[in-house]
N, C-alpha and C. Protein backbone atom coordinates (compact mmCIF):
# COMPACT_ATOMS: atom_id res chain seq x y z
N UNK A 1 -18.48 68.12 45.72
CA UNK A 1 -17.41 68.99 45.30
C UNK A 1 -17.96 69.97 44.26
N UNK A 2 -18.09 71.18 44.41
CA UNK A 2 -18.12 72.17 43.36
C UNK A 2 -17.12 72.42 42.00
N UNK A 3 -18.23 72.61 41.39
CA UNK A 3 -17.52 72.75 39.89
C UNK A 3 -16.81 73.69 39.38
N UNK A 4 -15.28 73.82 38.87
CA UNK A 4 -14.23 74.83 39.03
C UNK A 4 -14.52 75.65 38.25
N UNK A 5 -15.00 77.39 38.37
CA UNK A 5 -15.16 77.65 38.20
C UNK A 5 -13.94 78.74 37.82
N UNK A 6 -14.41 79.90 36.33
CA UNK A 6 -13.30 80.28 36.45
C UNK A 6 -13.37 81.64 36.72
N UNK A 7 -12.49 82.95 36.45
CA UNK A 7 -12.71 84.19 37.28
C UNK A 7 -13.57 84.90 37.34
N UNK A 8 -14.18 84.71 36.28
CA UNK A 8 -16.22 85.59 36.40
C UNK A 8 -16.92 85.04 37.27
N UNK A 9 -16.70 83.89 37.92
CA UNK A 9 -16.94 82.99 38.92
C UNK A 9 -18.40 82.16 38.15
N UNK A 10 -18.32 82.08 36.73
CA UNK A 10 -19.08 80.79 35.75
C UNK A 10 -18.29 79.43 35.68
N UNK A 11 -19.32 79.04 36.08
CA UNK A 11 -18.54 77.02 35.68
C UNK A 11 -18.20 77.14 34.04
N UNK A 12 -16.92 76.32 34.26
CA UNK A 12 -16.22 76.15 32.69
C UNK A 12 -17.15 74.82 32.19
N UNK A 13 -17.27 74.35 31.44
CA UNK A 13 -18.01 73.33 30.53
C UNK A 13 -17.20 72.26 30.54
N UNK A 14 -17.23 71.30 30.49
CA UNK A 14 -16.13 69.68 30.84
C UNK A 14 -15.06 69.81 29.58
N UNK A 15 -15.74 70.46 28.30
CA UNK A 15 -14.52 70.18 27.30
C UNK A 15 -13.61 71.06 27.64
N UNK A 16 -13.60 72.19 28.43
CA UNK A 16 -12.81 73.20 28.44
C UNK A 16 -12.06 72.55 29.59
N UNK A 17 -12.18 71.82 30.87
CA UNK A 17 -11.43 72.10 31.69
C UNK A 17 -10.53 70.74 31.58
N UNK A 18 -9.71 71.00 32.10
CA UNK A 18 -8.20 69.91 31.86
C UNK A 18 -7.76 69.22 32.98
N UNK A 19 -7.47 68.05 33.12
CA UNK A 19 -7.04 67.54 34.18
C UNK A 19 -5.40 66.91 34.32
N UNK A 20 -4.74 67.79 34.93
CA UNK A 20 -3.45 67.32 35.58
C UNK A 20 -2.68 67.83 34.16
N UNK A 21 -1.97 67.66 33.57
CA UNK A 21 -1.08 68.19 32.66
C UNK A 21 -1.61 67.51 31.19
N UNK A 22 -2.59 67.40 30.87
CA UNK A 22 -3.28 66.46 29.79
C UNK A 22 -3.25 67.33 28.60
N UNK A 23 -2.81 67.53 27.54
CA UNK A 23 -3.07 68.34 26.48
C UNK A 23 -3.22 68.05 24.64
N UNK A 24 -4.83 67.93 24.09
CA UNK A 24 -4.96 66.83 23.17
C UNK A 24 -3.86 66.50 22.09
N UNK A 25 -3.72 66.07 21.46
CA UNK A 25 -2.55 65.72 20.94
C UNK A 25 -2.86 66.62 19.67
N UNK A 26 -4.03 66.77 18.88
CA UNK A 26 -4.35 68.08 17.96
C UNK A 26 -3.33 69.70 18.27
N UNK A 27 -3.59 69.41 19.85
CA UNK A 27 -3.07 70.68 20.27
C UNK A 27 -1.33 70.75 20.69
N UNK A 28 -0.95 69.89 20.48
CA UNK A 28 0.86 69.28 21.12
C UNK A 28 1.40 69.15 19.43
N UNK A 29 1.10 69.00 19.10
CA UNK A 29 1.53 68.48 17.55
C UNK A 29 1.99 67.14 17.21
N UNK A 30 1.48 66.25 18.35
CA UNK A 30 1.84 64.84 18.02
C UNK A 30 0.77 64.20 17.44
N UNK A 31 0.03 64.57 17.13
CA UNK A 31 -1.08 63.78 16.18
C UNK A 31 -0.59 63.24 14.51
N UNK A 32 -0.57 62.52 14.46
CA UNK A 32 -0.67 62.18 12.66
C UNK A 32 -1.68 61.42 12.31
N UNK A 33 -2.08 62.18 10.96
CA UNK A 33 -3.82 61.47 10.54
C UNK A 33 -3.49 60.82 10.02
N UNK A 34 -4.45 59.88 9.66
CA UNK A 34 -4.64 58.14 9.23
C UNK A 34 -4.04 58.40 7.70
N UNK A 35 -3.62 57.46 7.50
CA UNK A 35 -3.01 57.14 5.88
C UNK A 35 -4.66 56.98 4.95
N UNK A 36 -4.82 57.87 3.90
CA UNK A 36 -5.92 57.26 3.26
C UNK A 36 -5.92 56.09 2.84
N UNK A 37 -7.34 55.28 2.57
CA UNK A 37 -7.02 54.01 2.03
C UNK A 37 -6.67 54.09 0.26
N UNK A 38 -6.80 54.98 -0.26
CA UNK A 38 -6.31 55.24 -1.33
C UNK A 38 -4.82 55.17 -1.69
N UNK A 39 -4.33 55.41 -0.42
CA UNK A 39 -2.68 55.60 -0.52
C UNK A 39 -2.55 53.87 -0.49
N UNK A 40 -2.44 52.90 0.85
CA UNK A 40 -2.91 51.96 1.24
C UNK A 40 -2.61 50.86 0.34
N UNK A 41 -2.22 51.16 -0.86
CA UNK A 41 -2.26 49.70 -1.76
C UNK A 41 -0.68 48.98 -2.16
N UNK A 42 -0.94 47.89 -1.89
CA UNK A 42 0.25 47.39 -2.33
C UNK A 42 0.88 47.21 -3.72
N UNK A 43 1.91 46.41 -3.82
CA UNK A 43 2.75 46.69 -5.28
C UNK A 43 1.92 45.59 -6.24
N UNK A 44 1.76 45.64 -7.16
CA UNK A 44 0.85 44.67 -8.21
C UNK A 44 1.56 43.44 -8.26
N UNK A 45 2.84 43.31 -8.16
CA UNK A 45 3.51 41.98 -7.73
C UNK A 45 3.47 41.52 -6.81
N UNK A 46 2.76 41.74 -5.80
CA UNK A 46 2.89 41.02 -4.58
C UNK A 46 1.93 40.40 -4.47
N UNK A 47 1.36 39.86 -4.70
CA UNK A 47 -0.03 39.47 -4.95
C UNK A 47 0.11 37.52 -5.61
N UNK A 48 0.61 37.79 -6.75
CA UNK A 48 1.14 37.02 -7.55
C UNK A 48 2.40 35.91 -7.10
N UNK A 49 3.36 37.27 -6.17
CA UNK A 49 4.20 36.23 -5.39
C UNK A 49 3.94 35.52 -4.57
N UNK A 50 2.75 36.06 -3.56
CA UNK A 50 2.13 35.03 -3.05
C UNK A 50 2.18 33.83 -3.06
N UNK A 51 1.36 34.13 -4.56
CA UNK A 51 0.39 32.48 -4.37
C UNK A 51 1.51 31.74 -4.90
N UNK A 52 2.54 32.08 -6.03
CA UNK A 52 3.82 31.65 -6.41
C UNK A 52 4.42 30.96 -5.43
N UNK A 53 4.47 31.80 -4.06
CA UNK A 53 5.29 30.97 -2.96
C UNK A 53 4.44 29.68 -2.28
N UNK A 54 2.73 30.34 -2.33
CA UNK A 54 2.07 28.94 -1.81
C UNK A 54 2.25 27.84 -2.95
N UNK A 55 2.10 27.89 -4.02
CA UNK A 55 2.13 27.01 -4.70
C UNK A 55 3.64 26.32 -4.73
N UNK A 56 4.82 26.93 -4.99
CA UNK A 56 5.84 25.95 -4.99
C UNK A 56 6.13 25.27 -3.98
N UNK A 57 5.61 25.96 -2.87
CA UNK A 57 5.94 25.47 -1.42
C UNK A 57 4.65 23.62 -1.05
N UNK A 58 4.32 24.16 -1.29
CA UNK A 58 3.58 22.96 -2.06
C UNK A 58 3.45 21.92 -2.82
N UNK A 59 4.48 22.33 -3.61
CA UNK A 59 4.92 21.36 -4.70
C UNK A 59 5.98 20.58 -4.51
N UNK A 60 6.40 21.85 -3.68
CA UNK A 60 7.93 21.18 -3.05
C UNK A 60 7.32 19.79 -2.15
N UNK A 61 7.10 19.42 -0.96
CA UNK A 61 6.02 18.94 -0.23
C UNK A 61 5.57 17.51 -1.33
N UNK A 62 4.93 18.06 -1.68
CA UNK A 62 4.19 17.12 -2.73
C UNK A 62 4.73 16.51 -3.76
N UNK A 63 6.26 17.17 -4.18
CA UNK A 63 7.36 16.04 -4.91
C UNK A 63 8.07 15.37 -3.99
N UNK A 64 8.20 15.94 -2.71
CA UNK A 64 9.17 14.85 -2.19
C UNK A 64 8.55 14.07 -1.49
N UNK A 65 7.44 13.64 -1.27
CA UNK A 65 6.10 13.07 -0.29
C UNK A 65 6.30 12.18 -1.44
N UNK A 66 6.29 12.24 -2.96
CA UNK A 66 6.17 10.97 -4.19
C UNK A 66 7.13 10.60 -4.54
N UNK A 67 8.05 11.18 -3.84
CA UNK A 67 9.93 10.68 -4.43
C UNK A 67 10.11 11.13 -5.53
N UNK A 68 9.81 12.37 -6.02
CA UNK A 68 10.77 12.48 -7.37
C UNK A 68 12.14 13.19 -7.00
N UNK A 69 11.90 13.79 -5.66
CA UNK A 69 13.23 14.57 -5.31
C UNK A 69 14.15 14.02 -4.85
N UNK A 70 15.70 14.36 -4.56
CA UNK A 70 16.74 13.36 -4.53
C UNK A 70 16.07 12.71 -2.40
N UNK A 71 16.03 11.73 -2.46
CA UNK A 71 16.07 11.11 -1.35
C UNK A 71 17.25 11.25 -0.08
N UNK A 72 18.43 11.75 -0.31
CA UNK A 72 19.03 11.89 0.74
C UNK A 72 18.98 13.02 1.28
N UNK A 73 18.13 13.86 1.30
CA UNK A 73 18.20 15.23 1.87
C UNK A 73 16.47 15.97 2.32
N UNK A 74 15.71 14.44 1.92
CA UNK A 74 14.12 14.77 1.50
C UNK A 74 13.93 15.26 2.71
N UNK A 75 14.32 15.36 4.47
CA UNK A 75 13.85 15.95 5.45
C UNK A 75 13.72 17.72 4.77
N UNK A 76 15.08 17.81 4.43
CA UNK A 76 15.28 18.97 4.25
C UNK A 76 14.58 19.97 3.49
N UNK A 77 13.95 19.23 2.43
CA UNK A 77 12.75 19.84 1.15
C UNK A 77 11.20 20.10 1.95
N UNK A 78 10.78 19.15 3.12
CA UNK A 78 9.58 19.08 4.08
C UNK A 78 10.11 20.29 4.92
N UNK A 79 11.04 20.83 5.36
CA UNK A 79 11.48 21.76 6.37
C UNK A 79 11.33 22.75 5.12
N UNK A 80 11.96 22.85 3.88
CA UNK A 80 11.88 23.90 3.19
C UNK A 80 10.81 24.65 2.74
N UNK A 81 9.75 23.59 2.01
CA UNK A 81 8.32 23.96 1.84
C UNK A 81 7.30 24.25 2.48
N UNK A 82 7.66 24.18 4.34
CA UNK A 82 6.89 24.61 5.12
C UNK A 82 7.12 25.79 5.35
N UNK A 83 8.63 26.26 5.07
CA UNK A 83 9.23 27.73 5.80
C UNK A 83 8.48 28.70 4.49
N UNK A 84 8.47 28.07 3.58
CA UNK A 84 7.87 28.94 2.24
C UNK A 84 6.23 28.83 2.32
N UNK A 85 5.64 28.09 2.65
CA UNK A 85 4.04 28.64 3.23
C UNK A 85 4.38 29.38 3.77
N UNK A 86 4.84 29.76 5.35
CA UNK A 86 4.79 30.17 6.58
C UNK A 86 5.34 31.53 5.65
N UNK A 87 6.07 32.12 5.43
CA UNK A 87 6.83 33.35 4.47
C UNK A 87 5.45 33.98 3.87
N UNK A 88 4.97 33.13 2.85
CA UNK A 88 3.97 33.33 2.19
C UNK A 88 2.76 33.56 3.04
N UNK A 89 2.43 33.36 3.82
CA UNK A 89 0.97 33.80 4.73
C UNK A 89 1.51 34.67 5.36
N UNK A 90 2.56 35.05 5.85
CA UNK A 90 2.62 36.05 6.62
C UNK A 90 2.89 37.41 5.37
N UNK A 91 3.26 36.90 4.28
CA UNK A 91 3.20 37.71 3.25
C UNK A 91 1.62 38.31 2.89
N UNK A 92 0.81 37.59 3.13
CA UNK A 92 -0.86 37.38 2.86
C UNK A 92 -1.49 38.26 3.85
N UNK A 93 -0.84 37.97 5.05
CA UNK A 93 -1.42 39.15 6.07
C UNK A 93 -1.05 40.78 5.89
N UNK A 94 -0.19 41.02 5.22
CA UNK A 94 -0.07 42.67 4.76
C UNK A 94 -0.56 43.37 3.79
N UNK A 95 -1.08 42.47 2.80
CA UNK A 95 -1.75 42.37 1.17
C UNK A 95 -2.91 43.75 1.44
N UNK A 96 -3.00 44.08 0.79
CA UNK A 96 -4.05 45.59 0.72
C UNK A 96 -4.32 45.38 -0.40
């Protein structure tokens, strides 16, 4: 297949020629440039809450595993201190 040439009857160069309705997004105006990583940073408290949440969540766990917490509800403190890791790491995965 010959290469499409255009009315001077010169081959166009591959960046120039376009296929099917394709048009770069530089040129459409849907492009948006990357966020600097300077911008990128999180709030100075979040950091802190973190580990705040790993740690009580933890503690929680670890008082009612020794019984200091009231005993009729202790499922409920093991369900609680896991949902507060799980909060907290997924808190950990956005950290900048």
């Amino acid at each position: 297949m010959a290469p499409k040439t255009s009315g001077s009857g010169r081959a166009q160069p591959k960046a120039a020629r376009r296929v099917g309705r394709y048009t770069p997004p530089e040129q459409s105006g849907r492009y948006t440039r990357p966020v600097p990583n300077k911008v990128r940073r999180s709030a100075p408290w979040f950091g802190p809450l973190i580990i705040f949440l790993m740690v009580f969540g933890i503690l929680m766990i670890l008082l009612n595993y020794l019984g200091v917490l009231p005993a009729s509800v202790s499922v409920w403190y093991l369900i609680a201190g896991l949902v507060i890791i799980l909060v907290a790491f997924m808190m950990a995965t956005r950290y900048r």
